[in-house]
Protein backbone atom coordinates (compact mmCIF):
# COMPACT_ATOMS: atom_id res chain seq x y z
CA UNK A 1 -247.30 163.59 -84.63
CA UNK A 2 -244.16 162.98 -86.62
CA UNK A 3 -244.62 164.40 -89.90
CA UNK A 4 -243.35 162.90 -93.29
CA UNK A 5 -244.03 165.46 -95.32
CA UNK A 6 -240.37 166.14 -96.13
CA UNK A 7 -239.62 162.12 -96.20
CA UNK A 8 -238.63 161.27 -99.91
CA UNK A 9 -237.62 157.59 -101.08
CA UNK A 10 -234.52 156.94 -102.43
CA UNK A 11 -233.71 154.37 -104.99
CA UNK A 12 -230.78 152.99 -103.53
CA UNK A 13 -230.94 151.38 -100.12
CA UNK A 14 -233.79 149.13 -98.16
CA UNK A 15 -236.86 151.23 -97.79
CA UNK A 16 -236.77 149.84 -94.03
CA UNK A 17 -233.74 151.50 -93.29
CA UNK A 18 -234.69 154.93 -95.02
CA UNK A 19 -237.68 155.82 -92.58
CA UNK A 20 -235.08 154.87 -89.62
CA UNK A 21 -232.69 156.96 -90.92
CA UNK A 22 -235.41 159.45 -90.73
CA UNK A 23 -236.74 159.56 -88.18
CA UNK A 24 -233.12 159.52 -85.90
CA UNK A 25 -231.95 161.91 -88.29
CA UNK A 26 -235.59 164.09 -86.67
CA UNK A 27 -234.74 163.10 -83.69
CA UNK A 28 -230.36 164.33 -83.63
CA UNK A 29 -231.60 167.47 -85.12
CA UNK A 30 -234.55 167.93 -82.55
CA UNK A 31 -237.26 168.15 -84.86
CA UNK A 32 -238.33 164.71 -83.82
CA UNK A 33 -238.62 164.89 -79.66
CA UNK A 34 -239.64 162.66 -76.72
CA UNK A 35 -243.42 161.45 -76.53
CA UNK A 36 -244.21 162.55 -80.18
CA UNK A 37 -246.91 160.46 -81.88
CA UNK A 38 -246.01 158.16 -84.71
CA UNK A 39 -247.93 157.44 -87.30
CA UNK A 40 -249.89 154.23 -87.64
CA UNK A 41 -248.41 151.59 -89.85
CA UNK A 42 -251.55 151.52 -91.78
CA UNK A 43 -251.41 155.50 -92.32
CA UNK A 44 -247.77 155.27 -93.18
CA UNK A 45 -247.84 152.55 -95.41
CA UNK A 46 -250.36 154.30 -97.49
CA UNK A 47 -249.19 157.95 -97.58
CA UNK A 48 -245.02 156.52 -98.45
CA UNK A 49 -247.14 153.63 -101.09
CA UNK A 50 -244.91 151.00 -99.88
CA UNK A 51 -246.11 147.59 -98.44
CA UNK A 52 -247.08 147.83 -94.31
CA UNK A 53 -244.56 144.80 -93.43
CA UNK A 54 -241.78 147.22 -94.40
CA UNK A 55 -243.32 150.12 -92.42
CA UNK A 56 -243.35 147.13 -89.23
CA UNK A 57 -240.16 146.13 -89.86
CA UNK A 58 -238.81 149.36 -89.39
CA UNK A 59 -241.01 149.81 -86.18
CA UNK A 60 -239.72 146.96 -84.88
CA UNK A 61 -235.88 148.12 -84.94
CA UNK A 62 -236.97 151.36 -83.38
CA UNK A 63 -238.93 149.87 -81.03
CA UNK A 64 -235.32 147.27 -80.05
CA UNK A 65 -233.43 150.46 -80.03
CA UNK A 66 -235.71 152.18 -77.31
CA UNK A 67 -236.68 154.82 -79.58
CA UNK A 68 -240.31 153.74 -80.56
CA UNK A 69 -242.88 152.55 -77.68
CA UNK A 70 -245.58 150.45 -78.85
CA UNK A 71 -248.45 148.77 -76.93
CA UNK A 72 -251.16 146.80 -78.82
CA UNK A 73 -254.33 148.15 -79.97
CA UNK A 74 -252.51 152.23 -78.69
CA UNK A 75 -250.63 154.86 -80.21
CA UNK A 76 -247.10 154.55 -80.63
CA UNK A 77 -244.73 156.83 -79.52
CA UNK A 78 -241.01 158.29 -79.25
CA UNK A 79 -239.34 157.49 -76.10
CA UNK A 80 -236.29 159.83 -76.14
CA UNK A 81 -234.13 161.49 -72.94
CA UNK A 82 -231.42 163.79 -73.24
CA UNK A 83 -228.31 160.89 -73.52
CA UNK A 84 -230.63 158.52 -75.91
CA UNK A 85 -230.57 162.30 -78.47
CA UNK A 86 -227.02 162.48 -77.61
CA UNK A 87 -226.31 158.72 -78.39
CA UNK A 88 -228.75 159.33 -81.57
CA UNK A 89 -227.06 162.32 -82.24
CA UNK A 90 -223.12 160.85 -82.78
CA UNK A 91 -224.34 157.73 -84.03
CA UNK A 92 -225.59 159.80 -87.15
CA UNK A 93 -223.45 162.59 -87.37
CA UNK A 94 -220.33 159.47 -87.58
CA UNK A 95 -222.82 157.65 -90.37
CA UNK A 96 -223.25 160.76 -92.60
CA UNK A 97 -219.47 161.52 -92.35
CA UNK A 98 -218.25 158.57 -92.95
CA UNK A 99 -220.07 158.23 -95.74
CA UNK A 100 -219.51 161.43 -97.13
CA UNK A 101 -215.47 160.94 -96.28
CA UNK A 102 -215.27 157.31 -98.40
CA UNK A 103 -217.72 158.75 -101.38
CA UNK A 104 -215.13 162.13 -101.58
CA UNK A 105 -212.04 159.23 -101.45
CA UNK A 106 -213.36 157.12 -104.18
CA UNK A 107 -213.72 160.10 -106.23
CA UNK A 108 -210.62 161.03 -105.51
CA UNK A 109 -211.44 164.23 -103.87
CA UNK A 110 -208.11 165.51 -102.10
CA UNK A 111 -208.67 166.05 -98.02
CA UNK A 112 -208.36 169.84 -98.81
CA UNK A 113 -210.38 169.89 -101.68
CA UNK A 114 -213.03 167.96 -99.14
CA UNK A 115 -212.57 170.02 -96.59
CA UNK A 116 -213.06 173.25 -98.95
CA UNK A 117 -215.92 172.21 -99.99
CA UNK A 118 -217.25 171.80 -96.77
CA UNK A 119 -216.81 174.90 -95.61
CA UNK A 120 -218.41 176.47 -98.78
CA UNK A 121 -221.57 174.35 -98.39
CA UNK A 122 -221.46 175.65 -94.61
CA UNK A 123 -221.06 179.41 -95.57
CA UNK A 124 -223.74 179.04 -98.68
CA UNK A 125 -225.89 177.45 -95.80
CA UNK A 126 -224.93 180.02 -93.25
CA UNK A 127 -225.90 182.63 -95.92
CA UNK A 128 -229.39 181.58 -96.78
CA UNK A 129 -230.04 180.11 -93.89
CA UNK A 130 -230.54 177.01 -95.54
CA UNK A 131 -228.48 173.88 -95.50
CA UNK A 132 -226.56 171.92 -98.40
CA UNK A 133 -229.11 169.45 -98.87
CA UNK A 134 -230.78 171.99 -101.34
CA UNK A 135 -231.76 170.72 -104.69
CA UNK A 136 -230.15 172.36 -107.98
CA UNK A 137 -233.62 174.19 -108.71
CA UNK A 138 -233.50 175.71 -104.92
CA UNK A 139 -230.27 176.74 -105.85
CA UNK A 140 -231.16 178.62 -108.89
CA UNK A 141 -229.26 176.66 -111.42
């Protein structure tokens, strides 16, 4: 079963959009793979404390995409194949960089100050064998 034990809501964007984010985010890195059990909209609506209709809702996308199959009154499940991770995969990796990219800009973060900083996060990461997505305390500071 998909596990949300390292899910944690953010205070700026639609709740909705967060647990998709999620769960492709699971899925590009392969934590998340095909035929995995997802958790009921009930159970998930009560562990994250947010209202079930926004647990659906994101269901429902999931479900348009292909990712989520759902048949009434059963389990639902991930329905992933190799080019559906792949797709999953870009799709993301384009989202978090272009992000990242226009937040450096408006800051006005030079491309080779960017681009340094990348590459220390990636050796700090490389080092510890943890990512950048650390928080300050996990960091020591």
């Amino acid at each position: 079963m998909i596990s949300f034990e390292r899910f944690v809501l953010e205070d700026s964007g639609p709740v909705y959009l967060q647990i998709m984010r999620y769960i492709r985010q699971g899925i590009a890195a392969g934590v998340i793979g095909d035929r995995e059990e997802v958790p009921s909209r009930r159970a998930l609506s009560t562990l994250l404390g947010v209202n079930p209709n926004t647990i659906q809702k994101a269901y429902h996308m999931l479900e348009e995409e292909g990712i989520i199959q759902s048949r009434s009154g059963a389990k639902s499940y991930t329905c992933v194949d190799a080019g559906t991770i792949e797709r999953i995969r870009r799709e993301q990796l384009r989202s978090e960089t272009c992000a990242w990219v226009k937040a450096m800009k408006r800051m006005g973060v030079s491309r080779e100050e960017a681009c340094a900083l990348a590459e220390e996060f990636w050796k700090a990461g490389e080092a510890d064998g943890q990512g950048p997505e650390r928080s300050e305390a996990e960091r020591g500071r």
